[in-house]
Structures are given as C-alpha cells and as structure tokens.
N, C-alpha and C. Protein backbone atom coordinates (compact mmCIF):
# COMPACT_ATOMS: atom_id res chain seq x y z
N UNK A 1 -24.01 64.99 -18.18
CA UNK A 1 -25.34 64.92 -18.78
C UNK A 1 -25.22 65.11 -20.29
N UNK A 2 -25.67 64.24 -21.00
CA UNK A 2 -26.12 64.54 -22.49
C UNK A 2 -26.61 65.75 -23.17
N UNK A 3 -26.42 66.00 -24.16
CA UNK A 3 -27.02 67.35 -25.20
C UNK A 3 -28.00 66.92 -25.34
N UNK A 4 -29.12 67.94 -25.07
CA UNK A 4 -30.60 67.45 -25.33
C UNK A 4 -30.75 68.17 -26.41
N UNK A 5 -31.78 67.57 -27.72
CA UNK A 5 -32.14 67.97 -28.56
C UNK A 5 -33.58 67.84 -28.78
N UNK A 6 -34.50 69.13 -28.80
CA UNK A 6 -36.33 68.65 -29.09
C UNK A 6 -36.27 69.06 -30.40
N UNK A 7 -36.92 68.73 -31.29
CA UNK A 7 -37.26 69.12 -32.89
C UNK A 7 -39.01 69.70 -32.46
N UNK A 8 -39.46 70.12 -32.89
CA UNK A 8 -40.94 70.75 -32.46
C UNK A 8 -41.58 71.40 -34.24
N UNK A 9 -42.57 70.20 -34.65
CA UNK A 9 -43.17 70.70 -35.95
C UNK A 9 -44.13 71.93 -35.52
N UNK A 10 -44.07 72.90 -36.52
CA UNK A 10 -45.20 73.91 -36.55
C UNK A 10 -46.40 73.78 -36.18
N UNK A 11 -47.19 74.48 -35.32
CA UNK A 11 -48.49 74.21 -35.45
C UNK A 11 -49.61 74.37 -36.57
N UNK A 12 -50.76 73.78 -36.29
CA UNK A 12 -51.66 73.60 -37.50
C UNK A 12 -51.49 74.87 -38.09
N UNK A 13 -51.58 74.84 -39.40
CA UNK A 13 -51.71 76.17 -40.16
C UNK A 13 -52.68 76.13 -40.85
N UNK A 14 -53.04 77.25 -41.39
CA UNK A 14 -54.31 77.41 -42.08
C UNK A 14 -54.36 77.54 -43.83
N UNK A 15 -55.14 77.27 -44.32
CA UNK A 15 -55.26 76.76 -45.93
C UNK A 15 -56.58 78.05 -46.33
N UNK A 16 -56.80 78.75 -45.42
CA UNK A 16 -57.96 79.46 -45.87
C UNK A 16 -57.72 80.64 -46.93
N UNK A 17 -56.81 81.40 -47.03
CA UNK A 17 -56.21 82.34 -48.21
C UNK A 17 -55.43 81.63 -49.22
N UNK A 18 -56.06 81.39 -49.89
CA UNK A 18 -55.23 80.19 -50.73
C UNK A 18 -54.35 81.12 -51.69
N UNK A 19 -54.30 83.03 -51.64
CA UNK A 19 -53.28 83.68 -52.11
C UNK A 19 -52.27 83.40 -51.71
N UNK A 20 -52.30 83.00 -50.67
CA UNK A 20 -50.62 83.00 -49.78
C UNK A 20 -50.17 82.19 -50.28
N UNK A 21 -48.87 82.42 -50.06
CA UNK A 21 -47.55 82.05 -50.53
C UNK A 21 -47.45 80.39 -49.32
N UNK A 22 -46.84 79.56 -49.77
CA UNK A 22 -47.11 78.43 -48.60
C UNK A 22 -46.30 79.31 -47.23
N UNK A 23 -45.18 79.78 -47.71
CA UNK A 23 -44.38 80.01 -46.32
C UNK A 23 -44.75 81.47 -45.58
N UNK A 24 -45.84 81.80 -46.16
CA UNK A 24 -46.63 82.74 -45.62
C UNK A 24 -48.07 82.49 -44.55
N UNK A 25 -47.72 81.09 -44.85
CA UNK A 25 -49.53 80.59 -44.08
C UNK A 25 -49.27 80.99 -42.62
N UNK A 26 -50.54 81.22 -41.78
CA UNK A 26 -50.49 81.19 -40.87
C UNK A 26 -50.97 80.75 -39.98
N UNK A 27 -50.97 80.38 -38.51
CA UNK A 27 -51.39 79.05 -37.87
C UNK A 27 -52.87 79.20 -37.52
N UNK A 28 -53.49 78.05 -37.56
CA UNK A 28 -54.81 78.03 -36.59
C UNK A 28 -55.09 78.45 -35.44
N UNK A 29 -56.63 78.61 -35.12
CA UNK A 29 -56.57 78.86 -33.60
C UNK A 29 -56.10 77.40 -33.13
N UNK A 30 -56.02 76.13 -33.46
CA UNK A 30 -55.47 74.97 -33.04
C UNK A 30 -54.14 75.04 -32.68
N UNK A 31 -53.33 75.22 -33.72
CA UNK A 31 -52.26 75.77 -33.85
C UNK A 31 -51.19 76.82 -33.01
N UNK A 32 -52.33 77.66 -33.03
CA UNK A 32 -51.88 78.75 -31.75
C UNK A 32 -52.17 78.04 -30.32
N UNK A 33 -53.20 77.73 -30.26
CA UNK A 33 -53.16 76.65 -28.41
C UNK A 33 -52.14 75.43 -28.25
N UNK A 34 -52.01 74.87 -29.33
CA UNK A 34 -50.46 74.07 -29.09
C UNK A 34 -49.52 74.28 -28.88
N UNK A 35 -49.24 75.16 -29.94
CA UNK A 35 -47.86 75.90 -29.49
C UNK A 35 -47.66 76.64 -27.98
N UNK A 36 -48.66 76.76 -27.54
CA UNK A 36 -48.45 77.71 -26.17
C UNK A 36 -48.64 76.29 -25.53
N UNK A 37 -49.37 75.11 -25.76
CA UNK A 37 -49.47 74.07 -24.36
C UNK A 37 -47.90 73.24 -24.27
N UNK A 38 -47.27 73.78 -26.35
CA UNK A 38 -46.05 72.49 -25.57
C UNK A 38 -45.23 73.69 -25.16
N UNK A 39 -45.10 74.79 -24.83
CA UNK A 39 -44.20 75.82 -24.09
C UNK A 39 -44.51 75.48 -22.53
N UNK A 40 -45.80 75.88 -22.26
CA UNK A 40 -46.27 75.49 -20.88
C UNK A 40 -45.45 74.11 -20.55
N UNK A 41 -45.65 72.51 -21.40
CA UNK A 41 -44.87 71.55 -21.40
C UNK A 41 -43.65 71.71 -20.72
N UNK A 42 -43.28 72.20 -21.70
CA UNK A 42 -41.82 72.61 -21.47
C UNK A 42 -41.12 73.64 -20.24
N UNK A 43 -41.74 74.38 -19.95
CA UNK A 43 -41.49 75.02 -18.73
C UNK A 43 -41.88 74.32 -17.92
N UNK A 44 -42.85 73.77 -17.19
CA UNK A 44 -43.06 72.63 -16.27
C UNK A 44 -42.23 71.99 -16.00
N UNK A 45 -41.73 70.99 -16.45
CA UNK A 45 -40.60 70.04 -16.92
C UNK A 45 -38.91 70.91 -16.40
N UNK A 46 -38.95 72.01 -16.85
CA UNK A 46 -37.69 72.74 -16.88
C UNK A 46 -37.09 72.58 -17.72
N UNK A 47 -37.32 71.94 -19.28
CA UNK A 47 -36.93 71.94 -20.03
C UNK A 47 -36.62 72.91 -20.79
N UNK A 48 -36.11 74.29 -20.28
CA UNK A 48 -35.86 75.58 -21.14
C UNK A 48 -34.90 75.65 -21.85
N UNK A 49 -34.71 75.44 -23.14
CA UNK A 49 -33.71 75.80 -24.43
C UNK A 49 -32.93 76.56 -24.25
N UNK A 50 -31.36 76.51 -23.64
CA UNK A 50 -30.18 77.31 -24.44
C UNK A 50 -30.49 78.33 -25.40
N UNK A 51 -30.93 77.53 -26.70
CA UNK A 51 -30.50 78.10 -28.07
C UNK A 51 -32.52 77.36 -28.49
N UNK A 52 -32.39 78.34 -29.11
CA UNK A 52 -33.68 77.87 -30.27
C UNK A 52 -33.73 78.21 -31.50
N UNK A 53 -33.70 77.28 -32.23
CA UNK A 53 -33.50 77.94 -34.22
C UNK A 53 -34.84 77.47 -34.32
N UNK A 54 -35.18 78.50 -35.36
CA UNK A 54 -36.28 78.26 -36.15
C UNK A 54 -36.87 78.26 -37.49
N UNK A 55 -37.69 77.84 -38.64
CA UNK A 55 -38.01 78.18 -39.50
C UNK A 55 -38.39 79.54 -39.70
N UNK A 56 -38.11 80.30 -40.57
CA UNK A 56 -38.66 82.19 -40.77
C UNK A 56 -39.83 81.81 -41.23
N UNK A 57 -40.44 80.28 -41.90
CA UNK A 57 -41.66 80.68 -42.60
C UNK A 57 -42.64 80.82 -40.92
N UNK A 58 -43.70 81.74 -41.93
CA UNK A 58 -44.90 82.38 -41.12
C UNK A 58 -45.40 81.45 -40.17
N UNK A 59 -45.76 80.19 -40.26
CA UNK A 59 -46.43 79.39 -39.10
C UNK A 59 -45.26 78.62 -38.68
N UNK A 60 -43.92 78.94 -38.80
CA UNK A 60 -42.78 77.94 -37.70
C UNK A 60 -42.60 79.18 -36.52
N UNK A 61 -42.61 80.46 -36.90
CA UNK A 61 -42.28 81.76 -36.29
C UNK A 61 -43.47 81.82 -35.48
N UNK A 62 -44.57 82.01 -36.02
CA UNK A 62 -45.38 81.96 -34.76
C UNK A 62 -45.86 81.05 -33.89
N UNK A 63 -45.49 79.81 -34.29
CA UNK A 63 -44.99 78.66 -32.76
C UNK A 63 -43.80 79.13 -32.16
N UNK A 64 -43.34 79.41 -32.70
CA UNK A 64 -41.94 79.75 -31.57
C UNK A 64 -42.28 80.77 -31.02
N UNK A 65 -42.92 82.28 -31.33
CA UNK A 65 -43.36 83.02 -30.43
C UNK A 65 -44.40 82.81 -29.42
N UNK A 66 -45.14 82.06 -29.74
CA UNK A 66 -46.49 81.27 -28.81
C UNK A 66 -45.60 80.46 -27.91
N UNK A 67 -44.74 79.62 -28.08
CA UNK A 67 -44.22 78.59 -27.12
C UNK A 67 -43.35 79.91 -26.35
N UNK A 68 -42.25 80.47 -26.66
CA UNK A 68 -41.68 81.12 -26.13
C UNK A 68 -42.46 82.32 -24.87
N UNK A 69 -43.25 82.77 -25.68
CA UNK A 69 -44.18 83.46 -24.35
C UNK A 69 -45.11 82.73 -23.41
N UNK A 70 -45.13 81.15 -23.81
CA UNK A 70 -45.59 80.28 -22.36
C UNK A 70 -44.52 79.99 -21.66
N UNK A 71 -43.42 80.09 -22.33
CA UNK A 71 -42.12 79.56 -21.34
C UNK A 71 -41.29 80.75 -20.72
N UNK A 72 -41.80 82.02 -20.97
CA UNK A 72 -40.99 83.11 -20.79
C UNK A 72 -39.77 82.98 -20.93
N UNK A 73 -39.85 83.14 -22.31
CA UNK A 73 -38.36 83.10 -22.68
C UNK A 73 -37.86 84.40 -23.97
N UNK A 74 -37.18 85.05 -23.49
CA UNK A 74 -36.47 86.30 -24.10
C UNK A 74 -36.40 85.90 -25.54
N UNK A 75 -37.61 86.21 -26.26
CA UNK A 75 -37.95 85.95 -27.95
C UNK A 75 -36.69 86.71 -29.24
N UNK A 76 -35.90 87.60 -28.38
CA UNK A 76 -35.04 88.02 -29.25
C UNK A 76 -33.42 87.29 -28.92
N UNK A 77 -33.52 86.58 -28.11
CA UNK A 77 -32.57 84.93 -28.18
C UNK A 77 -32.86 84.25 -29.00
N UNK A 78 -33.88 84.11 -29.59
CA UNK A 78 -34.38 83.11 -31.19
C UNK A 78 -33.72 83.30 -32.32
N UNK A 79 -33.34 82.80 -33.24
CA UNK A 79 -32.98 82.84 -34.26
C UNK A 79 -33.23 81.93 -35.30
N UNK A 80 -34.04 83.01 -36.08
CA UNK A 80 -35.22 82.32 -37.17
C UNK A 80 -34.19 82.18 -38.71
N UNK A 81 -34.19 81.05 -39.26
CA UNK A 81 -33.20 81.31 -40.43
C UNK A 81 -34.40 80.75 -41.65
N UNK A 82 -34.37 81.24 -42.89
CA UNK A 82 -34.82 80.68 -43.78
C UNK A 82 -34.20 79.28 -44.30
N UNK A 83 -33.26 78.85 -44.25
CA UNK A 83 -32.53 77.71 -44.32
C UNK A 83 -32.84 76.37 -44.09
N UNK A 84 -34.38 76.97 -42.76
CA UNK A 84 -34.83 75.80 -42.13
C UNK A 84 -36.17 75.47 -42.51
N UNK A 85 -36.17 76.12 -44.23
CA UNK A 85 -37.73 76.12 -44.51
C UNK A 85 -37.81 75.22 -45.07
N UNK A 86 -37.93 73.69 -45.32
CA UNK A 86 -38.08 72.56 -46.39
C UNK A 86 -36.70 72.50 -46.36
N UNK A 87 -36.02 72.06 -45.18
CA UNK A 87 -34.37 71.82 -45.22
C UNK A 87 -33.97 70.13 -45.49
N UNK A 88 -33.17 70.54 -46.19
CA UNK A 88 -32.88 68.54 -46.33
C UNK A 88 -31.78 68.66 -45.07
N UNK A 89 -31.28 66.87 -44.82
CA UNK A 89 -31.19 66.01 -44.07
C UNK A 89 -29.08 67.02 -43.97
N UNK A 90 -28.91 67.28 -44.86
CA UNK A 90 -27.41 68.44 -45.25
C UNK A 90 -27.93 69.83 -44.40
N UNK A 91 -28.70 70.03 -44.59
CA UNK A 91 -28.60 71.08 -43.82
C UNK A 91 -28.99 71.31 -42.76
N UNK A 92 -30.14 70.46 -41.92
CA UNK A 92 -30.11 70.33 -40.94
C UNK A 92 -28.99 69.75 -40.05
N UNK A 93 -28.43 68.87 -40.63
CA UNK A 93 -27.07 68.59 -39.75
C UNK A 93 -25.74 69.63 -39.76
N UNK A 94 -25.92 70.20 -40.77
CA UNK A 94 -24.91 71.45 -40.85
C UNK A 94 -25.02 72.58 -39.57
N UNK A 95 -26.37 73.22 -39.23
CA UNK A 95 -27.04 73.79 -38.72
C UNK A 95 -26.59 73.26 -37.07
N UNK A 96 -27.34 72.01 -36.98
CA UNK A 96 -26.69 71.38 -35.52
C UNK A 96 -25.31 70.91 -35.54
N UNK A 97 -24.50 71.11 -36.34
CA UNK A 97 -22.95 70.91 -35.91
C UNK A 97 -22.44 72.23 -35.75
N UNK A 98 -22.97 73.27 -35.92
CA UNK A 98 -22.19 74.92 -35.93
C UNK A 98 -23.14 75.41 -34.56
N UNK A 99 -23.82 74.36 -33.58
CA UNK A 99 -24.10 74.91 -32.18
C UNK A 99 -23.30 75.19 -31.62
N UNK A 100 -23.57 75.98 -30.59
CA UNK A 100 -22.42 76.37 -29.41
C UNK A 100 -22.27 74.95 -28.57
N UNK A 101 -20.29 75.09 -28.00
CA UNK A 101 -20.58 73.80 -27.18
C UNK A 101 -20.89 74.26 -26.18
N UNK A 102 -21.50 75.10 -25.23
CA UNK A 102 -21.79 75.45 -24.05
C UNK A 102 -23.53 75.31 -24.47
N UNK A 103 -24.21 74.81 -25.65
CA UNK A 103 -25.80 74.66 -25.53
C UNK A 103 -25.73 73.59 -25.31
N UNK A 104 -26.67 73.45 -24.03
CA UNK A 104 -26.59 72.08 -23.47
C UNK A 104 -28.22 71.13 -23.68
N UNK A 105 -29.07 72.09 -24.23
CA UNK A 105 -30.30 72.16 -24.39
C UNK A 105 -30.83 72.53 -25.87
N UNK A 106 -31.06 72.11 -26.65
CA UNK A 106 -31.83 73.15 -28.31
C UNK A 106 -32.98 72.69 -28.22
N UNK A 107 -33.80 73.46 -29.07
CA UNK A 107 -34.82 73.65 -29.53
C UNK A 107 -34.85 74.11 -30.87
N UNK A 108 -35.50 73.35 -31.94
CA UNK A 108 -35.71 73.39 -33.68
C UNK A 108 -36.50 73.41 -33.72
N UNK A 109 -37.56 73.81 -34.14
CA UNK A 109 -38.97 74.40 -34.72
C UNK A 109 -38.70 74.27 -36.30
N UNK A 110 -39.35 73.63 -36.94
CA UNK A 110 -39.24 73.40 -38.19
C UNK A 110 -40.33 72.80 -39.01
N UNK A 111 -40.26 71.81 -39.91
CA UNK A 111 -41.42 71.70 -40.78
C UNK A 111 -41.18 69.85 -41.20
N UNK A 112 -42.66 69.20 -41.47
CA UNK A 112 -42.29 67.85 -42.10
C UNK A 112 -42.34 67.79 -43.31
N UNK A 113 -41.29 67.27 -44.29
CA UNK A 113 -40.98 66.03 -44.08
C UNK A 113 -39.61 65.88 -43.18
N UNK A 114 -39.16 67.62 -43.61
CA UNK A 114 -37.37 67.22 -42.78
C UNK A 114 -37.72 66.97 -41.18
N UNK A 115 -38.58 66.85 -40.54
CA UNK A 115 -38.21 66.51 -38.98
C UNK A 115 -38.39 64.94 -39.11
N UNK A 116 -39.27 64.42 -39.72
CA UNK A 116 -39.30 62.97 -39.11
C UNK A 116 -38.44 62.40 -39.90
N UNK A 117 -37.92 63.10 -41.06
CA UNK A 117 -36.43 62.27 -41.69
C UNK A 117 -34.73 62.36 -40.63
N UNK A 118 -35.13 63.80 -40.30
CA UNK A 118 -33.95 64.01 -39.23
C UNK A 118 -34.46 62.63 -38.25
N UNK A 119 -35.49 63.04 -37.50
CA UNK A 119 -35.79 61.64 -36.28
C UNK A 119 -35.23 60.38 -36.86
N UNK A 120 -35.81 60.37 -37.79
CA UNK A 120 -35.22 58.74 -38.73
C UNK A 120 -33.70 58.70 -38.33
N UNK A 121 -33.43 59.56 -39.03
CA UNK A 121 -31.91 59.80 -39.21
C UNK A 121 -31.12 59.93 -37.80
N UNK A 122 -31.31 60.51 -37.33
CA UNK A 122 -30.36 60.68 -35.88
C UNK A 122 -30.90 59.44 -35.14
N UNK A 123 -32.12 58.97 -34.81
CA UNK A 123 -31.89 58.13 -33.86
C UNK A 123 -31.72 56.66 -34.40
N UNK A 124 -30.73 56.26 -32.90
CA UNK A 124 -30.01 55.03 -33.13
C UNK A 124 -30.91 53.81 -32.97
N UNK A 125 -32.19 54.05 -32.81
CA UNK A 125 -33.29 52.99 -33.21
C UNK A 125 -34.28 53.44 -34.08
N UNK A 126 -34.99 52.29 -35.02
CA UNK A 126 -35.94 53.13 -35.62
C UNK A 126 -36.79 53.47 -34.51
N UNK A 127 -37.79 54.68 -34.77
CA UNK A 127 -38.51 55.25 -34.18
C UNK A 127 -39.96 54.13 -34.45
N UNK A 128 -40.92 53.99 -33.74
CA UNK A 128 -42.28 53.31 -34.06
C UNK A 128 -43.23 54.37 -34.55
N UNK A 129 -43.49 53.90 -35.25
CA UNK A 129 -44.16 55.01 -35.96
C UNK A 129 -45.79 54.55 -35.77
N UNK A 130 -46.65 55.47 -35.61
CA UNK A 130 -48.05 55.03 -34.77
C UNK A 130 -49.24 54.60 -36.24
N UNK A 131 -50.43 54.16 -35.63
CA UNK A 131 -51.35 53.59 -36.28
C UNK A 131 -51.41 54.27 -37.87
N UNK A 132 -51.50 55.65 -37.10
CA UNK A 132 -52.05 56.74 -37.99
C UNK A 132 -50.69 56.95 -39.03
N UNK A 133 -49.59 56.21 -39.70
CA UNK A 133 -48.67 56.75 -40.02
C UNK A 133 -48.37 58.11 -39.64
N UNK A 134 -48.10 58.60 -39.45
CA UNK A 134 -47.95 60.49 -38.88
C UNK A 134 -46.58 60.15 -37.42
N UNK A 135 -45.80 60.08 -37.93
CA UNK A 135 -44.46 60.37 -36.33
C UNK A 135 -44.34 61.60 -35.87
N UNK A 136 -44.81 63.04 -36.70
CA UNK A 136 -44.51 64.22 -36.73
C UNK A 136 -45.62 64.90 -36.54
N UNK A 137 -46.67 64.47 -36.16
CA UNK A 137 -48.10 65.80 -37.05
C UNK A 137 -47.60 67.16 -36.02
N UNK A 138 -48.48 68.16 -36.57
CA UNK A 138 -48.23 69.48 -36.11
C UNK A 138 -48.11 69.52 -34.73
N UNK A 139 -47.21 70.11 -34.41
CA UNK A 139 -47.09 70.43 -32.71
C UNK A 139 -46.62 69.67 -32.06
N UNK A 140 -45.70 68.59 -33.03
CA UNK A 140 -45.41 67.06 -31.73
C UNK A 140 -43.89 67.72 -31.56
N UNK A 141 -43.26 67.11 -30.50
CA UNK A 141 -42.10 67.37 -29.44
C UNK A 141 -41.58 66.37 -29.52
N UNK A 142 -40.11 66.14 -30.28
CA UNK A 142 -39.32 65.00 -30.36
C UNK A 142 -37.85 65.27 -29.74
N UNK A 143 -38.26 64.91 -28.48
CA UNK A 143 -36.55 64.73 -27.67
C UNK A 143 -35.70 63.59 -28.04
N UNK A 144 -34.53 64.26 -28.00
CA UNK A 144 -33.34 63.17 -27.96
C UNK A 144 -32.25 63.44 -27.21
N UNK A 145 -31.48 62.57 -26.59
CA UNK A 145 -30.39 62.57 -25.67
C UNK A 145 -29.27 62.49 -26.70
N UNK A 146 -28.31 63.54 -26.59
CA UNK A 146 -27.03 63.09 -27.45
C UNK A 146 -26.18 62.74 -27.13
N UNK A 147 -24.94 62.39 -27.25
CA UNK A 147 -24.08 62.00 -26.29
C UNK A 147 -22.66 62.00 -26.99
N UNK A 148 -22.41 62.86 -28.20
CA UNK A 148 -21.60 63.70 -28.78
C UNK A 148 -21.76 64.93 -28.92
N UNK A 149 -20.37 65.80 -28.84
CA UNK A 149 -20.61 67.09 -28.97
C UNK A 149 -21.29 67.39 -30.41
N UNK A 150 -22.17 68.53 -30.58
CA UNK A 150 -22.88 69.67 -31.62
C UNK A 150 -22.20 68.55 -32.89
N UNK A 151 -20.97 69.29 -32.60
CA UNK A 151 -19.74 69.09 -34.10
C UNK A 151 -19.99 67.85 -34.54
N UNK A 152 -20.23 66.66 -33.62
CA UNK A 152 -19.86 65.37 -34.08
C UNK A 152 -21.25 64.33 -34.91
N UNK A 153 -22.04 65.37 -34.27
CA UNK A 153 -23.26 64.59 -34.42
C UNK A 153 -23.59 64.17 -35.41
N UNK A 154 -24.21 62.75 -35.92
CA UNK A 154 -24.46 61.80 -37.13
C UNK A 154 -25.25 61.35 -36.93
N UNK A 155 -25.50 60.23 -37.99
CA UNK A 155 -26.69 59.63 -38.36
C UNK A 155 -26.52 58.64 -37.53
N UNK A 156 -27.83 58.18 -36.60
CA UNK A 156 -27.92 57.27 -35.55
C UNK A 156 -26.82 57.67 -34.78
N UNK A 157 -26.57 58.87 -34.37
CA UNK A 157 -25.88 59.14 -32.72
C UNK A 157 -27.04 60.36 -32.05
N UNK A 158 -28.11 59.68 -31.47
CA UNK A 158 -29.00 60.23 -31.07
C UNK A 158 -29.51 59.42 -30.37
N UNK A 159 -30.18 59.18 -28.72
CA UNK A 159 -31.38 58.51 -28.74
C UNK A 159 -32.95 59.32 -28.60
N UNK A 160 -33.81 58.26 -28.81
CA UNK A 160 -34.30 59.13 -28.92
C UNK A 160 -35.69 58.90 -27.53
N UNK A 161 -35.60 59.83 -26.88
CA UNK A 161 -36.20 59.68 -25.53
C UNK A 161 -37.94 59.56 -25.42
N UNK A 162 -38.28 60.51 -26.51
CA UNK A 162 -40.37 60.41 -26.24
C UNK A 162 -40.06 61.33 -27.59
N UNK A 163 -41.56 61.30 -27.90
CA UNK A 163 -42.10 61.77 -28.64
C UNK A 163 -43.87 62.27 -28.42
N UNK A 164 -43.72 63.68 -28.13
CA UNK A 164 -45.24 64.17 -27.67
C UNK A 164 -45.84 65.10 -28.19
N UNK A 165 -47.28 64.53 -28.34
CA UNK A 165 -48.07 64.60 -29.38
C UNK A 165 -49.24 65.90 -28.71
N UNK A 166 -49.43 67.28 -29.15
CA UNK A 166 -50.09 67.73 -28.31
C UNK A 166 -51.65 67.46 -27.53
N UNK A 167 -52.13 66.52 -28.66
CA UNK A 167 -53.60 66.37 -28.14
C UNK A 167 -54.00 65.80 -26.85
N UNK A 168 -52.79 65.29 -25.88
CA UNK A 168 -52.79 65.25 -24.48
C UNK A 168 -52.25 66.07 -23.76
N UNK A 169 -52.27 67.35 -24.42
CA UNK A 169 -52.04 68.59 -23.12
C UNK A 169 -52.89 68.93 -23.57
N UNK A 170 -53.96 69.24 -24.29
CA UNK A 170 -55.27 70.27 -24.36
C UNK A 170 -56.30 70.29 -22.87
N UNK A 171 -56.25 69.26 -22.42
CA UNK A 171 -56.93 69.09 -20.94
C UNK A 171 -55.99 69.47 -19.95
N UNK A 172 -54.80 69.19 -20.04
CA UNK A 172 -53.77 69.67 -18.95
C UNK A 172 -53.77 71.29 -18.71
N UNK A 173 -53.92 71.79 -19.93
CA UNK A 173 -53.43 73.09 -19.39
C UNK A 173 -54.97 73.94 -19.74
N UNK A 174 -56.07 73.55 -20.58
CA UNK A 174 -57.32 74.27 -20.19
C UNK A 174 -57.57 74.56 -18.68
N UNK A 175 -57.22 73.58 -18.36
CA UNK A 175 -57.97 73.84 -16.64
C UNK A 175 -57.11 74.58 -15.88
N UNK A 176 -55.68 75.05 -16.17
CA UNK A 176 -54.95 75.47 -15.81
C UNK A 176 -55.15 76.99 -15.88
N UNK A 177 -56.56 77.61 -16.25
CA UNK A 177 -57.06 79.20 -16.29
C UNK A 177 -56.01 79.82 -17.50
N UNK A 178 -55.58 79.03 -18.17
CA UNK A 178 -54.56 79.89 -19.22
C UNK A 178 -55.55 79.70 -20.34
N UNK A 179 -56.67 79.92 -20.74
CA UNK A 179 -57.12 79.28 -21.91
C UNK A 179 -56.78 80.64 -22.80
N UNK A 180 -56.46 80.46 -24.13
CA UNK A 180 -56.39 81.12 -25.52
C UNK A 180 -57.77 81.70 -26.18
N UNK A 181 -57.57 83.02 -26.15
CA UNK A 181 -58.37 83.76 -26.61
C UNK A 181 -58.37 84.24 -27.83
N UNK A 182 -57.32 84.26 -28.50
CA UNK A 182 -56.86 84.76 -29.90
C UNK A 182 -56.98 83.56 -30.97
C-alpha cells in the first residue's frame, strides 16, 4: 500500500482583533465546526494519521486540536513546528523527507499559499482547480497516494486522490447529535 499524505488548511479564522499578531488569530465558530467535521471525516473512513505536523500559528493548532479530539487521537503525538508557518515549497519538502519510514499515514495542517503550491507541486497531474479559483479554502482535505518512500519524495511523485471541501459535511455530521457549542 502507498504512503498516504492529507495536507488539511486551517480553519476559518477570525479578523475581529485586528491587535493580533496574524499568527495569533484565532478560528471561527465556522472554523471550529470544520475542523471537528473533517476529524469526524476522518475517523469514519479510518483514516487515522501515524504522524501529524502542524503549523504553531494560533488557528493551524487549534484545527489540529478540534480534529484530533473528533478522531480521538492522543494530542500530545502532534507536533506543532513554527517552520510550517508561511513555509515555502524547501521546506515543506524538507519536513516530509525527515518522516519516519514506518508512517504510513500523515497528516499536515498548515496554511495557503504553501498547501495548494505543495498540491501543485507534488501531484503528478495538474490538480482542477474549481469555478471559484480557491483549490485550498479553509478546512479542505487534500489526499495523496505516494508511492516513494518519505526520503524520496518530489515534485510530481504524488497522486493526488480527492480533495474535500468541508461545506459537505456540515449536514453529515449536524444530525449526527455532535453539534458544536463553543
């Protein structure tokens, strides 16, 4: 079986303290229900992450804690690096070549523009990019099948399997009695 790789942009964040620092913002109530519907996603599926890196800024960290507590997944297995805050196309590939070879599964939580340049970049077709220009908006889930080890991985050695957008789980999992209160 292939190395699976999801990239997962931050959820909506908020613009309302315009003191903050950008990598201090923090997510919406939108924001916060995505992140927990693509965890739910993802546990459904059985898609549970090995390894999960993340952005340290304020709204990549709290998608990963929102997704992680829909997927029950042991939050101090995460590892949040600043590295991954506005990372170019060098360091994200640096990052995924120093994986373990026993992760057979990742998960990146990170920020656009570097995810849909990585997508660009790793997969071995262009990606279609939808009406709305946007391949990435907040909260979308971009799998790819790899089919080189961590170490080897390059530009266009990726495919790239779906790309999901949360605004079709908001009905899936409301009715599911999990609704978000915070």
């Amino acid at each position: 079986m292939p190395n699976q790789l999801f990239l997962l942009r931050h959820g909506k964040s908020s613009w309302r303290d315009s003191s903050l620092d950008d990598f201090d913002r923090p997510l919406k109530k939108r924001g916060r229900r995505d992140a927990r519907n693509m965890g739910l996603l993802l546990r459904d599926l059985g898609w549970i992450p090995d390894v999960i890196l993340s952005s340290s800024a304020n709204r990549a960290q709290a998608t990963t804690l929102r997704l992680c507590g829909a997927m029950a997944y042991d939050t101090s297995r995460v590892t949040f690096k600043k590295n991954l805050y506005f990372a170019d196309l060098t360091t994200l590939f640096q990052v995924l070549r120093r994986l373990p070879v026993d992760a057979g599964r990742v998960l990146l939580v990170g920020h656009n523009p570097d995810l849909e340049e990585l997508t660009h970049t790793l997969s071995d077709t262009p990606p279609l990019v939808p009406p709305d220009g946007k391949l990435i908006p907040t909260a979308t889930l971009v799998q790819f099948d790899c089919n080189v080890a961590w170490s080897e991985l390059n530009a266009g050695g990726a495919r790239l399997v779906q790309i999901t957008r949360p605004h079709g789980l908001v009905d899936r999992y409301a009715s599911a009695g999990d609704v978000d209160k915070s």
